[in-house]
N, C-alpha and C. Protein backbone atom coordinates (compact mmCIF):
# COMPACT_ATOMS: atom_id res chain seq x y z
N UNK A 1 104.17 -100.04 34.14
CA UNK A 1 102.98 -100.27 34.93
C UNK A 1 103.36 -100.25 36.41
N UNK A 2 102.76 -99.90 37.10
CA UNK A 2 103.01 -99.14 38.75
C UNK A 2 101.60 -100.26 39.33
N UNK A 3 101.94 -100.98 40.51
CA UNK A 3 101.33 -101.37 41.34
C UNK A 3 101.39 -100.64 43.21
N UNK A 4 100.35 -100.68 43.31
CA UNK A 4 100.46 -99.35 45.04
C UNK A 4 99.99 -100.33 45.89
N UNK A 5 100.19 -100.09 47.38
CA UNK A 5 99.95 -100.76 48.55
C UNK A 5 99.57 -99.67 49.68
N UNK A 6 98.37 -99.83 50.04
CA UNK A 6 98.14 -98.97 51.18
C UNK A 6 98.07 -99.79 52.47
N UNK A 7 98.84 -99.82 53.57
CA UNK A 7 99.49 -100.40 54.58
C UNK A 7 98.52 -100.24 55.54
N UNK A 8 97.76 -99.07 56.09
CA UNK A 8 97.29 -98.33 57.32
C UNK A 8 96.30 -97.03 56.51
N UNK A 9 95.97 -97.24 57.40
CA UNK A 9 95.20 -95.48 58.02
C UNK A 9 95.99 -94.79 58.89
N UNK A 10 96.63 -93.49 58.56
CA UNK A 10 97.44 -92.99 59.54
C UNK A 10 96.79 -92.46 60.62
N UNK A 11 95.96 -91.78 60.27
CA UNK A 11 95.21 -90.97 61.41
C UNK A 11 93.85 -90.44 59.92
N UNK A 12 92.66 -89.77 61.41
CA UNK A 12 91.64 -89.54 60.85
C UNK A 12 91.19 -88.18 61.27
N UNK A 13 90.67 -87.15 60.96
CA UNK A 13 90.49 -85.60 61.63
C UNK A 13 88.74 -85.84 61.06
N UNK A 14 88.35 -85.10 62.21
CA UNK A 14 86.51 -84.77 61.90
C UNK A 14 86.94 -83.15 61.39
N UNK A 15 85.83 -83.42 60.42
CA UNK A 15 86.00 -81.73 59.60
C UNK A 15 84.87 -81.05 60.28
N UNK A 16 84.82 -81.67 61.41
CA UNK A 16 83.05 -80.58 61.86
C UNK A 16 81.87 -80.67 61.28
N UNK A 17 81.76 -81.15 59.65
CA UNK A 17 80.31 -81.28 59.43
C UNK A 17 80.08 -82.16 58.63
N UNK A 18 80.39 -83.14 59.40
CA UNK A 18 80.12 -84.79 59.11
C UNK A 18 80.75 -85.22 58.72
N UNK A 19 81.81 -85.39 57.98
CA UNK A 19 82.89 -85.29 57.14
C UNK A 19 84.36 -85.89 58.05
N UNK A 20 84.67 -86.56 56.96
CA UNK A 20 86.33 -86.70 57.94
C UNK A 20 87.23 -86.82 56.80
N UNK A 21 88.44 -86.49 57.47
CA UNK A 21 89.88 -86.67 56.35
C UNK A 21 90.72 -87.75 56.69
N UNK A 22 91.23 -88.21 55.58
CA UNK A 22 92.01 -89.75 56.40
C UNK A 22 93.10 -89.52 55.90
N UNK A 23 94.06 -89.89 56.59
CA UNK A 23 95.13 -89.13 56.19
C UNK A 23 96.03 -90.67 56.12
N UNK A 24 96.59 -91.00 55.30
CA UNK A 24 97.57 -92.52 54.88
C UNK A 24 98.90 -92.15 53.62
N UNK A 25 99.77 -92.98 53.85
CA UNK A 25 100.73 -93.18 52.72
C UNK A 25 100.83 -94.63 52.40
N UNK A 26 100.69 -94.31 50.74
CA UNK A 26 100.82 -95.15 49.84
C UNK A 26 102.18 -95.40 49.25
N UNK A 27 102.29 -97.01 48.79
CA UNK A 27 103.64 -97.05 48.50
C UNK A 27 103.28 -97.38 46.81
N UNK A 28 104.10 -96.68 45.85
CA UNK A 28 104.09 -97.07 44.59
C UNK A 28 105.45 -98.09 44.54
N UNK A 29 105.22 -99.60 43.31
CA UNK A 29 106.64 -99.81 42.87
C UNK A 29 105.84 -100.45 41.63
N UNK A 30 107.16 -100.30 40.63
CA UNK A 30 106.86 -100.90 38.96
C UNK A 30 107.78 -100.29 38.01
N UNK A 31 107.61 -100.63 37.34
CA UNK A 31 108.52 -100.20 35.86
C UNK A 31 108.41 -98.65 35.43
N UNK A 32 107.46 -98.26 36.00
CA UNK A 32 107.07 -96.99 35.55
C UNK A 32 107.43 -95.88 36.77
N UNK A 33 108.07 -96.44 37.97
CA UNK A 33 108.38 -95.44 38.75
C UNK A 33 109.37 -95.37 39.09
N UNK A 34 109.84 -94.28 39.11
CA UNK A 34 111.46 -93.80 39.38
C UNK A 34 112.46 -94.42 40.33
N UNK A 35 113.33 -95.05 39.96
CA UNK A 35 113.78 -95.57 41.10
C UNK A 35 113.53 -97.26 41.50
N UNK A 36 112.32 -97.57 40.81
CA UNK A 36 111.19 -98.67 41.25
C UNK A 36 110.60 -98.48 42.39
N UNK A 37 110.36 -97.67 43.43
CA UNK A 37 109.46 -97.48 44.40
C UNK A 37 109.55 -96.18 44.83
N UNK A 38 108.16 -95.63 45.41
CA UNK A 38 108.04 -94.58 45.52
C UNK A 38 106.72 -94.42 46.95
N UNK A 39 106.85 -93.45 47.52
CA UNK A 39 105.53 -92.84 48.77
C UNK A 39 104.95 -92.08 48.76
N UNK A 40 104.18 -91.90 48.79
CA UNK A 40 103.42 -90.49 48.93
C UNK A 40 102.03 -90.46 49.50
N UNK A 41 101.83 -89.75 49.84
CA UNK A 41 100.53 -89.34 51.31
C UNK A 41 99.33 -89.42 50.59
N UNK A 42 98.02 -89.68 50.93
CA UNK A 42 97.09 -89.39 49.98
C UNK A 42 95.78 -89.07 51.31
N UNK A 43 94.58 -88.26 51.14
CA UNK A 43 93.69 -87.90 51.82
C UNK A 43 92.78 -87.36 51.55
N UNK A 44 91.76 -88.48 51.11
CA UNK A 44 90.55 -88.56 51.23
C UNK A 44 89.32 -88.05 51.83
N UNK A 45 88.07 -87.38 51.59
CA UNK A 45 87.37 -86.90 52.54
C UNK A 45 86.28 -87.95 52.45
N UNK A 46 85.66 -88.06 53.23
CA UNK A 46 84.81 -89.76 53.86
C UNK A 46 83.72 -88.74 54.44
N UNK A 47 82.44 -89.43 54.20
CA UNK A 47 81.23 -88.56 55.05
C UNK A 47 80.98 -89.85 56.06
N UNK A 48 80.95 -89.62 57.08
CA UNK A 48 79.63 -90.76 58.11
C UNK A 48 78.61 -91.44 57.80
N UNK A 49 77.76 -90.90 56.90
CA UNK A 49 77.37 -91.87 56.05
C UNK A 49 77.73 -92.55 54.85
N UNK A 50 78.99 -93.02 54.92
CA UNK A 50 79.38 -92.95 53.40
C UNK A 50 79.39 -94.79 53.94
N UNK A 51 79.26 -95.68 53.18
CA UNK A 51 79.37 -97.27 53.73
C UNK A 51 80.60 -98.13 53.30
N UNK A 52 81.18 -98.88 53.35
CA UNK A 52 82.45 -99.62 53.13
C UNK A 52 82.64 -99.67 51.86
N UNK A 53 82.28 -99.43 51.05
CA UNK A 53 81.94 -99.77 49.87
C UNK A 53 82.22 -98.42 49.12
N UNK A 54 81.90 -97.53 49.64
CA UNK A 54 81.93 -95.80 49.38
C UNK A 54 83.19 -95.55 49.75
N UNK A 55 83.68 -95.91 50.87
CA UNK A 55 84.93 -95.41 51.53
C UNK A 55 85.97 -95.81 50.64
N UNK A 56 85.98 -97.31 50.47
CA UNK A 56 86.94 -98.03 49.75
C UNK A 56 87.23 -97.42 48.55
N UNK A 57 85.97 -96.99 47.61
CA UNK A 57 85.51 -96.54 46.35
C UNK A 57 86.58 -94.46 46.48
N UNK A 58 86.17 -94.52 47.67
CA UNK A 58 86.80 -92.65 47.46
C UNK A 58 88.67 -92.99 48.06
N UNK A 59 88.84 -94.24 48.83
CA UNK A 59 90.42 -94.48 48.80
C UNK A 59 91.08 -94.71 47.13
N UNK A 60 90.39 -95.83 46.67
CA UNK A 60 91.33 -95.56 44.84
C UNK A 60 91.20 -94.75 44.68
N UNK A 61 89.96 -93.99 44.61
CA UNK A 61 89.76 -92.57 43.24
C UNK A 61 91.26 -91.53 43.89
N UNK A 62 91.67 -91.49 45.51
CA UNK A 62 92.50 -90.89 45.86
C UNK A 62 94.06 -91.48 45.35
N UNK A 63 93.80 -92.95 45.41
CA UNK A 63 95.07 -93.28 45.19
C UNK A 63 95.49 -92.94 43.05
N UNK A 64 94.50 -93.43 42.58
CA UNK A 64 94.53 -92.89 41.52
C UNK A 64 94.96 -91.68 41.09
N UNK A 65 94.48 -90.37 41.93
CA UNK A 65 94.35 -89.33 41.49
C UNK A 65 96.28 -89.37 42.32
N UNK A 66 96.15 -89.49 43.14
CA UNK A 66 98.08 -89.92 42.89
C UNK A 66 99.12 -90.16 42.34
N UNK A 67 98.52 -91.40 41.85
CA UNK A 67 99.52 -91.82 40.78
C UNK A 67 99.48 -90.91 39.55
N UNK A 68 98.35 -90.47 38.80
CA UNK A 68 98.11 -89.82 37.63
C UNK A 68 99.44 -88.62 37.93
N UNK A 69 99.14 -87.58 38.85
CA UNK A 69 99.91 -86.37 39.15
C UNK A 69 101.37 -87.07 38.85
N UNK A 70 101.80 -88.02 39.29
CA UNK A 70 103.38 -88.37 38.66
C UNK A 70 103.73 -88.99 37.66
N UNK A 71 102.44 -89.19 37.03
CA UNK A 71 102.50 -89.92 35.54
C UNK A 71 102.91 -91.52 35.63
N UNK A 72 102.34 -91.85 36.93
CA UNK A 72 102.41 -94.02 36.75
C UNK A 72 101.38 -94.16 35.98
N UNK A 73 101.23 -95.34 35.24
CA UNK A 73 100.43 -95.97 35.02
C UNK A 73 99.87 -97.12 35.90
N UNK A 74 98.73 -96.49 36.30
CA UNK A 74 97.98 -97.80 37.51
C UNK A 74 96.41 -97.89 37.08
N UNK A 75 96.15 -99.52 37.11
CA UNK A 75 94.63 -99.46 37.02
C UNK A 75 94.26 -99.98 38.78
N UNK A 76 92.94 -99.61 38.88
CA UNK A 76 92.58 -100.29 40.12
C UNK A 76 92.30 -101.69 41.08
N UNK A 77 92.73 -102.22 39.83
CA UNK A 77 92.86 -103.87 40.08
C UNK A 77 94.45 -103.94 40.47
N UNK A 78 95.47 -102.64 40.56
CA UNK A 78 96.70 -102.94 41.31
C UNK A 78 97.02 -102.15 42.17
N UNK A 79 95.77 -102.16 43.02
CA UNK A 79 95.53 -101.46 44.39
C UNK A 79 95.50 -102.22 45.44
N UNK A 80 95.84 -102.65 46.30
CA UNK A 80 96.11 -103.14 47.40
C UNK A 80 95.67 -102.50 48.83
N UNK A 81 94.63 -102.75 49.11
CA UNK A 81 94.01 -102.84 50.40
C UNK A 81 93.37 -103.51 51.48
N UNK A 82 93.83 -102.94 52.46
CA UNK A 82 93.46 -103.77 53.90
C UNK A 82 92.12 -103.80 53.82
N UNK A 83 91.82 -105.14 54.83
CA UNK A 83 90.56 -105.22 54.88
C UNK A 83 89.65 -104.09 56.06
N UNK A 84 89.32 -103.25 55.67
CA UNK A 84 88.52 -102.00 57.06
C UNK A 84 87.62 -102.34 57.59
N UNK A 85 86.32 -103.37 56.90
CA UNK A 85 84.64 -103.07 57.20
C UNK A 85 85.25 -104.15 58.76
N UNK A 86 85.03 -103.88 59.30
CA UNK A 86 83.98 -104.26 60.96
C UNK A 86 83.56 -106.22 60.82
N UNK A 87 84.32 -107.22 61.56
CA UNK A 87 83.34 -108.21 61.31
C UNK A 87 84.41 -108.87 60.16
N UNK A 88 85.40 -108.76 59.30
CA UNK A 88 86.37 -109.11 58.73
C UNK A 88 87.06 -109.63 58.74
């Protein structure tokens, strides 16, 4: 079982039509990953209207879709994220 930590937002690019890419690295560590820890980049596309809740929601599905490609086992209750919304 693999637990991940997302630290930051590295940077953010406007795609021109409404849209943005967020660009961050995630840290994997657990029984299930090589080594016991592991990094890797993940990037998300986020619309302007998308609300804290959406954003947060399309960061797992990214971090997920991460881990799957190297074969961890992670559920989303061992996701680890900063607090983003505004007012926090």
């Amino acid at each position: 079982m693999a637990k991940v930590f997302l630290p930051s937002i590295d940077s953010v690019t406007g795609n021109g039509d409404g849209t943005f890419t967020i660009y961050a690295i995630v840290g994997f560590s657990g029984s299930d990953v090589v080594g016991g820890t592991d990094i890797s980049p993940i990037t998300p596309i986020i619309s302007g209207s998308d609300s804290p809740i959406d954003i947060k929601n399309k960061l797992v599905d990214a971090i997920l879709a991460e881990a799957a490609k190297f074969g961890y086992s992670l559920v989303a209750t061992d996701i680890i994220l900063p607090d983003f919304q505004k007012g926090n």
